[in-house]
C-alpha atoms as a PDB file:
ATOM      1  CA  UNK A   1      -5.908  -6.344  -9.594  1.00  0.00           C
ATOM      2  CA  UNK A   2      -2.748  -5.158  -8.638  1.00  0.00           C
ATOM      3  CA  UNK A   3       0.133  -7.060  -6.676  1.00  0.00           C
ATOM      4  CA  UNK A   4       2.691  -4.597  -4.912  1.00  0.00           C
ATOM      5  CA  UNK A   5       5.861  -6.254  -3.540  1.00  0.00           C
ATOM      6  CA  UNK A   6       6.406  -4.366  -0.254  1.00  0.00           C
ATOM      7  CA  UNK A   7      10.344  -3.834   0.227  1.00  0.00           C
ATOM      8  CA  UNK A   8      10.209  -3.183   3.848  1.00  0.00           C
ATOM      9  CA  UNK A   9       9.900  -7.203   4.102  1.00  0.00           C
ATOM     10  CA  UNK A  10      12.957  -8.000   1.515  1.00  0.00           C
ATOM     11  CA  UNK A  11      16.360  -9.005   3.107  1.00  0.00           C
ATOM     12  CA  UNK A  12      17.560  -5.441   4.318  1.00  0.00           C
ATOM     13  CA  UNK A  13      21.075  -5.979   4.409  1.00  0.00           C
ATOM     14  CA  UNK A  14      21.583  -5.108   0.573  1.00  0.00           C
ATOM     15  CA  UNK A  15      18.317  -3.503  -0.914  1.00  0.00           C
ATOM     16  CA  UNK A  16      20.019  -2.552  -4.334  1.00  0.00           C
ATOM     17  CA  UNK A  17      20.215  -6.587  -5.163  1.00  0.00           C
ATOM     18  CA  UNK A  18      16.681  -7.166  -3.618  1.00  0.00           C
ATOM     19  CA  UNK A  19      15.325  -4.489  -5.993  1.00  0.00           C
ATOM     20  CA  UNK A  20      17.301  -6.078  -8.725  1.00  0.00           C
ATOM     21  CA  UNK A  21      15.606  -9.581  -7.625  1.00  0.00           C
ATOM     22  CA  UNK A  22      12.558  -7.613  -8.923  1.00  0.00           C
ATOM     23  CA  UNK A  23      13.492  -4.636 -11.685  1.00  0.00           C
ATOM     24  CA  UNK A  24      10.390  -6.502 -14.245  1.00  0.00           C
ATOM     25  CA  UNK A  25       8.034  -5.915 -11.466  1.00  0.00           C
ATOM     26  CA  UNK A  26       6.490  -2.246 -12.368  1.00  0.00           C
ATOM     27  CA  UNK A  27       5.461  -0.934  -8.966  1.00  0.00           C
ATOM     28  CA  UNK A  28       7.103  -1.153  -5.352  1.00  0.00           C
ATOM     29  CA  UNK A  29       5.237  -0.208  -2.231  1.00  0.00           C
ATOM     30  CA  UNK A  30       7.766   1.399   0.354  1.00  0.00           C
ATOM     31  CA  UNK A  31       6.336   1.494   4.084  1.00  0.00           C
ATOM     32  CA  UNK A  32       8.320   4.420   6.411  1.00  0.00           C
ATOM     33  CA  UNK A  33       7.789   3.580   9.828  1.00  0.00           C
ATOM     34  CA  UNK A  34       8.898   6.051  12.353  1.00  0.00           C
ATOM     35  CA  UNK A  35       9.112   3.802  15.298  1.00  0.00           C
ATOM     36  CA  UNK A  36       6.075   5.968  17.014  1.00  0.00           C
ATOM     37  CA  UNK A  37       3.396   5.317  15.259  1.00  0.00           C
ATOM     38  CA  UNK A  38       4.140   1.625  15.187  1.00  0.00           C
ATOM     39  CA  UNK A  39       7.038  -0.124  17.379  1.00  0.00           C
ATOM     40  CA  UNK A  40       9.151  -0.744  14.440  1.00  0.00           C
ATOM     41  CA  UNK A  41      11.572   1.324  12.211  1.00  0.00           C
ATOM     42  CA  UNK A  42      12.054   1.027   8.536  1.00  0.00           C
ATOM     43  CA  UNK A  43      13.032   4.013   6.054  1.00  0.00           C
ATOM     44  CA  UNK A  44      14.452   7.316   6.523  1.00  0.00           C
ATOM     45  CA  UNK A  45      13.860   9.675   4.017  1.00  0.00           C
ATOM     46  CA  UNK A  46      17.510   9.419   2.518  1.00  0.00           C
ATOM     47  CA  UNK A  47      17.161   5.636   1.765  1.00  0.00           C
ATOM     48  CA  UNK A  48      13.580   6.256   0.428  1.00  0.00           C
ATOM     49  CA  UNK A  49      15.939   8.702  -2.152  1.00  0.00           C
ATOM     50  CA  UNK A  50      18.373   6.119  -3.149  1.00  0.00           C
ATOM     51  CA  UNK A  51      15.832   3.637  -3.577  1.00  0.00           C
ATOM     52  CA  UNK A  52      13.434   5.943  -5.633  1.00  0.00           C
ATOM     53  CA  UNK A  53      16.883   6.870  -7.860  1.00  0.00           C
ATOM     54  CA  UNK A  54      17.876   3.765  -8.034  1.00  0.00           C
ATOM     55  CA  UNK A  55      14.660   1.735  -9.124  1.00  0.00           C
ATOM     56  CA  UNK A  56      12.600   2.195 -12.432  1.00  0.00           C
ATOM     57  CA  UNK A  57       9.555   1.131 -10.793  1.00  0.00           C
ATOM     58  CA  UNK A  58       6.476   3.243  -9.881  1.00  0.00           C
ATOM     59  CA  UNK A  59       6.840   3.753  -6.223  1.00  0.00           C
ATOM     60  CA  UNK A  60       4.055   4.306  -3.365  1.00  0.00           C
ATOM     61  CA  UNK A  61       4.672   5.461   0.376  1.00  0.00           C
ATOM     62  CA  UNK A  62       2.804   4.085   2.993  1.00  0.00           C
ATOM     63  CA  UNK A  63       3.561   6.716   6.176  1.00  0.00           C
ATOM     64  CA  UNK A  64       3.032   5.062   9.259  1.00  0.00           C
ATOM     65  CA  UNK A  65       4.126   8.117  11.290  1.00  0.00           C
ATOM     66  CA  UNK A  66       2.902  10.221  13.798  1.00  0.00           C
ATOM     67  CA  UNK A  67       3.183  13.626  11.574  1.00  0.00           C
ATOM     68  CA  UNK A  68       3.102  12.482   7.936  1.00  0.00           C
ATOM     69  CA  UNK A  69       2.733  16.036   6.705  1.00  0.00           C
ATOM     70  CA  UNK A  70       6.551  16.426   7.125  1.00  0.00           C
ATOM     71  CA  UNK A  71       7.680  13.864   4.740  1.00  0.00           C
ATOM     72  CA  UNK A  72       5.644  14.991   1.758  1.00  0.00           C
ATOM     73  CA  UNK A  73       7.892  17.687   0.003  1.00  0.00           C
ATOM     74  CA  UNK A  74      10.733  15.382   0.421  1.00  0.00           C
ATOM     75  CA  UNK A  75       9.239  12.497  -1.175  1.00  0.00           C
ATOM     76  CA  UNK A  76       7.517  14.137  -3.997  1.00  0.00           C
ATOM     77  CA  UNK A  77      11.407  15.833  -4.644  1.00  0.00           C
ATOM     78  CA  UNK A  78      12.349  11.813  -4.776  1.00  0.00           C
ATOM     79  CA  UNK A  79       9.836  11.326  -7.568  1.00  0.00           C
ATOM     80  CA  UNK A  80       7.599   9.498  -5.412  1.00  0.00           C
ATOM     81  CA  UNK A  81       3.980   8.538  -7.295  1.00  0.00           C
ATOM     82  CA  UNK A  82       1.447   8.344  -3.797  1.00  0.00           C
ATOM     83  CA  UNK A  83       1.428   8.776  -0.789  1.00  0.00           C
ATOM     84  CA  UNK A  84      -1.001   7.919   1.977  1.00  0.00           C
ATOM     85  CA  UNK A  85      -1.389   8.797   5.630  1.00  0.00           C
ATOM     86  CA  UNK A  86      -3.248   7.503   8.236  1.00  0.00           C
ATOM     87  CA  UNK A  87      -6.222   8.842   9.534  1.00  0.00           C
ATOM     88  CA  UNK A  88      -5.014   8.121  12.987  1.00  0.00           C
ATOM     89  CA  UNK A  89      -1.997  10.431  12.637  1.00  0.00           C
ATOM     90  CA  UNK A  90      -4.029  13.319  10.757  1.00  0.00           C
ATOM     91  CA  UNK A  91      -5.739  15.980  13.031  1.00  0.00           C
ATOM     92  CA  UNK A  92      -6.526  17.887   9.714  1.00  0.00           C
ATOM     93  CA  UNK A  93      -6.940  15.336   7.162  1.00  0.00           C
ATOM     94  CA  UNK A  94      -7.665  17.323   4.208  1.00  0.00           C
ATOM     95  CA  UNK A  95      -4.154  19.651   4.687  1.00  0.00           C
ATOM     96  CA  UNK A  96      -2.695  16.437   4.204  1.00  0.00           C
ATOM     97  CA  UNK A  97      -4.138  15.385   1.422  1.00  0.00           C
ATOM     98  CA  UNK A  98      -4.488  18.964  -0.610  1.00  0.00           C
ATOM     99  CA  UNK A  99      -0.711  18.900  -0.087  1.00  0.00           C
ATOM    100  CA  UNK A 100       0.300  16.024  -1.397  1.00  0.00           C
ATOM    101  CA  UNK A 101      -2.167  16.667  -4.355  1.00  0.00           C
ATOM    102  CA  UNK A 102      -0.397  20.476  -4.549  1.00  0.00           C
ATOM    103  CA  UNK A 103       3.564  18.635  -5.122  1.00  0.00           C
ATOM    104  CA  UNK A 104       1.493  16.516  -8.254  1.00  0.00           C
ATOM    105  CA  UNK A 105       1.429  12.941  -6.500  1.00  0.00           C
ATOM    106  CA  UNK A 106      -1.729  11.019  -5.709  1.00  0.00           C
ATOM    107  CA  UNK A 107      -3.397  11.297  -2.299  1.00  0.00           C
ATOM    108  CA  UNK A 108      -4.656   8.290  -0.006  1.00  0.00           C
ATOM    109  CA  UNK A 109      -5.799   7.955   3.754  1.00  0.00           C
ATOM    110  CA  UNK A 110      -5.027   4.627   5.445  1.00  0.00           C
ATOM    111  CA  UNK A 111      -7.009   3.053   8.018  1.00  0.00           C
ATOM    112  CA  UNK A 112      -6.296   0.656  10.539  1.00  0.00           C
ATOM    113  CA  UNK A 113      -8.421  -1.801  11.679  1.00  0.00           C
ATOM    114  CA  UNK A 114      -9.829  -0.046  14.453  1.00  0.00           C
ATOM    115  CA  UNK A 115     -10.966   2.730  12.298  1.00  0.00           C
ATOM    116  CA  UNK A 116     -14.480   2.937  11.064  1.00  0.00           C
ATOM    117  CA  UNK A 117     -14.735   3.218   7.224  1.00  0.00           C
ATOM    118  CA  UNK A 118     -17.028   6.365   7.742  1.00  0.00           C
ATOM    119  CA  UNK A 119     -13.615   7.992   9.265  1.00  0.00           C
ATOM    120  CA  UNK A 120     -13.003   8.906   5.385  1.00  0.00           C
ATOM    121  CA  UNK A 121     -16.233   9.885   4.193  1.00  0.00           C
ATOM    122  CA  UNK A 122     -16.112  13.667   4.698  1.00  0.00           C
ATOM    123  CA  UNK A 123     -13.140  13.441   2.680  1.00  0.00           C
ATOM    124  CA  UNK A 124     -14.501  11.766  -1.042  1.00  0.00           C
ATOM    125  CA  UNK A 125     -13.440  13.833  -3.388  1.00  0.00           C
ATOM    126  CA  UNK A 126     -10.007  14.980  -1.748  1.00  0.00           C
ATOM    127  CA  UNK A 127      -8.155  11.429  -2.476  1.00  0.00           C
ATOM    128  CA  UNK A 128      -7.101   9.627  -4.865  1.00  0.00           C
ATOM    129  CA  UNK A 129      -6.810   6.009  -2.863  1.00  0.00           C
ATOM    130  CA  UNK A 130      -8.087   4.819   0.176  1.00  0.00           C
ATOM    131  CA  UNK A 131      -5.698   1.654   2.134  1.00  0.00           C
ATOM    132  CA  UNK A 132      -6.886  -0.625   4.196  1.00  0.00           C
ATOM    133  CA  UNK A 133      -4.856  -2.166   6.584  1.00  0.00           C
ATOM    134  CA  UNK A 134      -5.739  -5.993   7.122  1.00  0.00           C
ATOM    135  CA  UNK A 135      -3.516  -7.403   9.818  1.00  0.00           C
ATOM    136  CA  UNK A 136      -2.019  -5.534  13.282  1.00  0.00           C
ATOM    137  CA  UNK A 137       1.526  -5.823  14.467  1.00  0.00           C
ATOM    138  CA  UNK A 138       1.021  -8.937  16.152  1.00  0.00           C
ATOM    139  CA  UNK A 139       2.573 -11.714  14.238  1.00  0.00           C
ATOM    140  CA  UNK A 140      -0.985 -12.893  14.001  1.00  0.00           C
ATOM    141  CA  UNK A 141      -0.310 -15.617  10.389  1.00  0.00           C
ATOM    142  CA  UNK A 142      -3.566 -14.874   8.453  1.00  0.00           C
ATOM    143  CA  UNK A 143      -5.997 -11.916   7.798  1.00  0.00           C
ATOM    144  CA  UNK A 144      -9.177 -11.542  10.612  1.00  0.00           C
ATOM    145  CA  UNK A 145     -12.005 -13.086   8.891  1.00  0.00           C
ATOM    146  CA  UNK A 146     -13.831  -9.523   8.729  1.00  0.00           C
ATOM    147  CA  UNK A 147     -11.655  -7.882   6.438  1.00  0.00           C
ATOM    148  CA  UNK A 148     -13.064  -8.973   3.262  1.00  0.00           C
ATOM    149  CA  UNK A 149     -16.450  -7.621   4.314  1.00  0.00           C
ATOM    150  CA  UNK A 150     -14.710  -4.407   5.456  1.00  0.00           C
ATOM    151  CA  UNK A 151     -13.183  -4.134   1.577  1.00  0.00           C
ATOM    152  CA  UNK A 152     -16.980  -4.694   0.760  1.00  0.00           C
ATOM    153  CA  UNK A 153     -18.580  -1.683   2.456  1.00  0.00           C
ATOM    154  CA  UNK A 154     -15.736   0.307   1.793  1.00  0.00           C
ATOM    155  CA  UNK A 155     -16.089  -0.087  -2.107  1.00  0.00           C
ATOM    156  CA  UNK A 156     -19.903   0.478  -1.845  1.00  0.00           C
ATOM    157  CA  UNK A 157     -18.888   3.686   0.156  1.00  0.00           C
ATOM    158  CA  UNK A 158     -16.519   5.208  -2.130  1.00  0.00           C
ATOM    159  CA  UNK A 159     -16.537   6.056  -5.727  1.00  0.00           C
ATOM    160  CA  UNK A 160     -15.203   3.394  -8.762  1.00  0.00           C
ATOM    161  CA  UNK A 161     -12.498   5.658  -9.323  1.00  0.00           C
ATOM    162  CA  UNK A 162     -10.967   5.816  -5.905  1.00  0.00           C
ATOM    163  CA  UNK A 163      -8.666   2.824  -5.635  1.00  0.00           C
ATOM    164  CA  UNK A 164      -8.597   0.168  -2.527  1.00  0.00           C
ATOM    165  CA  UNK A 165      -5.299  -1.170  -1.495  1.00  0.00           C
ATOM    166  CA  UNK A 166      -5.451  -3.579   0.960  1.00  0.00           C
ATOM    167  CA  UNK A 167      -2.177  -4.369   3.015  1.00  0.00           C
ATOM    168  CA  UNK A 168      -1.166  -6.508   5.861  1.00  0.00           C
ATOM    169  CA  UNK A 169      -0.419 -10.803   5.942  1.00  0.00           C
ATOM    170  CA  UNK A 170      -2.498 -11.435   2.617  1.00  0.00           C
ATOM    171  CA  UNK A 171      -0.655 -14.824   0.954  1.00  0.00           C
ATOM    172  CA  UNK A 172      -1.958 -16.848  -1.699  1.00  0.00           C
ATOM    173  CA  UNK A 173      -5.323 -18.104  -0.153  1.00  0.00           C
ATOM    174  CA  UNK A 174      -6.114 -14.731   0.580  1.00  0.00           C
ATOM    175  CA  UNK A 175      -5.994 -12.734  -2.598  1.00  0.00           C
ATOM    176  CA  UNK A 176      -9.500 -14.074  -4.214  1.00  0.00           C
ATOM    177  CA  UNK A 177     -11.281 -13.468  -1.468  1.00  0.00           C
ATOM    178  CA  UNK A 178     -10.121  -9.543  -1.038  1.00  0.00           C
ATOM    179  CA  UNK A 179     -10.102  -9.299  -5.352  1.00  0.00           C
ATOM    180  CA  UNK A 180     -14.018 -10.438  -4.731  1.00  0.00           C
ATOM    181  CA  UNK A 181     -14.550  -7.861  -2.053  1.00  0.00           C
ATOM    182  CA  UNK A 182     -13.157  -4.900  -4.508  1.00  0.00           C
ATOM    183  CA  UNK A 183      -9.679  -4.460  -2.847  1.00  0.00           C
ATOM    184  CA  UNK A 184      -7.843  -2.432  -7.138  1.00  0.00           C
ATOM    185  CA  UNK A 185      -4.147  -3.366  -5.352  1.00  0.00           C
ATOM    186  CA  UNK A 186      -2.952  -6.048  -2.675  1.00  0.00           C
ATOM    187  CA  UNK A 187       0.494  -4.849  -1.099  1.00  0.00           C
ATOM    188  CA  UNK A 188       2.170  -8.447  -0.141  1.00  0.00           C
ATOM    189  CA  UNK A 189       5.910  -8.673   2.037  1.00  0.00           C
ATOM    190  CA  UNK A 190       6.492 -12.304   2.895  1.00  0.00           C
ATOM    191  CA  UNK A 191       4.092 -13.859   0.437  1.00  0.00           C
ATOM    192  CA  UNK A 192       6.822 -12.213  -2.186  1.00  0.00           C
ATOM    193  CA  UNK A 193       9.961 -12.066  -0.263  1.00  0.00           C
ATOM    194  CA  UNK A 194       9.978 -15.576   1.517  1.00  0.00           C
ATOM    195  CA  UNK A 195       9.679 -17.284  -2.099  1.00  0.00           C
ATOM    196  CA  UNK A 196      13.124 -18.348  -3.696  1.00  0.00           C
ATOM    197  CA  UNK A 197      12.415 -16.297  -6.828  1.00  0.00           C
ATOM    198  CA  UNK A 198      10.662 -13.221  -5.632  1.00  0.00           C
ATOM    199  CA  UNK A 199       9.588 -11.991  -9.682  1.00  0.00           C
ATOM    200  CA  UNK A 200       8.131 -15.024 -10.046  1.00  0.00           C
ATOM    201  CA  UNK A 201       6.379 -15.989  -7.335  1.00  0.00           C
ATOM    202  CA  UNK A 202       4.844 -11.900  -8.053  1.00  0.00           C
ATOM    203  CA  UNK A 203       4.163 -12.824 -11.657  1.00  0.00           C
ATOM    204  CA  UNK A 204       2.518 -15.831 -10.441  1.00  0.00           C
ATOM    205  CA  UNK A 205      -0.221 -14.371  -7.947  1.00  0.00           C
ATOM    206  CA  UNK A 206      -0.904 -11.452 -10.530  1.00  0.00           C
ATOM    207  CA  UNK A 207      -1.971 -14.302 -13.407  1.00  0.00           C
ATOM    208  CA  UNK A 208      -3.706 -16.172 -10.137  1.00  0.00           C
ATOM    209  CA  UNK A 209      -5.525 -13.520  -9.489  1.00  0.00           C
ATOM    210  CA  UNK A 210      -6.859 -11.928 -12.954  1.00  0.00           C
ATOM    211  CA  UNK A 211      -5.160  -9.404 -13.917  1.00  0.00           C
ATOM    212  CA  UNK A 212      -5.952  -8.406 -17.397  1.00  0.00           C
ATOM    213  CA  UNK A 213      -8.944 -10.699 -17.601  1.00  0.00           C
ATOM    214  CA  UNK A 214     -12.045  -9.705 -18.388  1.00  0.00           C
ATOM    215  CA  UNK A 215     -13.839 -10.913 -15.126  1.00  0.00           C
ATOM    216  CA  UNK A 216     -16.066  -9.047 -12.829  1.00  0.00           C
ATOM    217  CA  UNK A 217     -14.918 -10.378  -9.744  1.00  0.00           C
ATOM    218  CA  UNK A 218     -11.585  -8.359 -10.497  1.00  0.00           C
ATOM    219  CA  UNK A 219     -11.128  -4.493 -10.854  1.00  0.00           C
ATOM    220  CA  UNK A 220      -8.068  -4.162 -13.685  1.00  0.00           C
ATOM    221  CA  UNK A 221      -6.963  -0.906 -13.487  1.00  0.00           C
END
């Protein structure tokens, strides 16, 4: 399983040193919020740029936006890997994902927790990776005690290859129970951020959590 430092929850006063903090980790997971779809603001396109020119690691979008169709040229010009949209935002879900497919970058639909898992089920085959959000922006410490289960049906729903990311106040107690319920990637902010030695404290919950082991409770992709 997969641990994906989330830079939206580094210091942001100097991102260039907080990506240094982690240059051995090899993927970063960038949220752009547009202050719409959620009450907050994070990344305009031009820092998403300097950050994807800047870092050597493989680099994901989360769009929490109200029209995420409108970022994807400019982030696949910025070398971006994936992309995923949410299902909320997404009259037309499948424009969204054959574009982001058409510019050569993987394809994922997000969900929040209000959103039934069947949302995505007319749409197996169209993407690559399917997020699951597991907190709300409520300050609330720990993840609801459903979202394991929800990881559950969601990777009896969808096929092996199509990844699970789950996202949203997962720390340390968290990630066994969300590896056990199928989640391929875990995208962690203050779990990272908030330790003194941000690489580590990543290298750490990776070996924690079995990746590269052989066991079944973990999907090593």
């Amino acid at each position: 399983m997969k641990i994906i430092p989330s830079i939206a929850s580094a210091p942001q006063l100097d991102l260039k040193c907080q990506l240094d903090r982690i240059k051995d980790v090899p993927y970063v997971h960038i949220d752009v919020e547009d202050g719409n779809f959620l009450p907050n603001i994070t990344f305009g396109m031009k820092t998403v740029k300097e950050v994807a020119a800047y870092s050597k690691a493989e680099l994901d979008v989360h769009l929490l936006t109200t029209n995420p169709i409108k970022y994807i040229h400019e982030l696949s010009e910025s070398g971006i890997s994936a992309v995923c949209g949410h299902m909320e935002a997404l009259p037309y879900p499948l424009e969204f994902l054959h574009e982001v497919r058409r510019t050569g970058m993987k394809a994922g639909l997000a969900l929040n927790l209000s959103m039934p898992i069947e949302q995505v089920m007319s749409y197996i085959g169209s993407f690559d990776y399917l997020l699951l959000m597991t907190s709300e922006p409520d300050g609330w410490p720990t993840i609801p005690v459903m979202c394991p289960e929800r990881i559950r049906r969601a990777r009896a729903c969808i096929p092996d290859e199509v990844m699970i990311y789950a996202d949203g106040g997962i720390g340390r107690d968290e990630l066994g129970k969300v590896a056990e319920a199928g989640a391929d990637c875990v995208v962690m902010g203050r779990a990272v951020w908030g330790a003194e030695d941000p690489a580590k404290a990543w290298k750490e919950m990776e070996t924690l959590n079995g990746y590269g082991t052989d066991s079944k409770a973990f999907r090593n992709i």
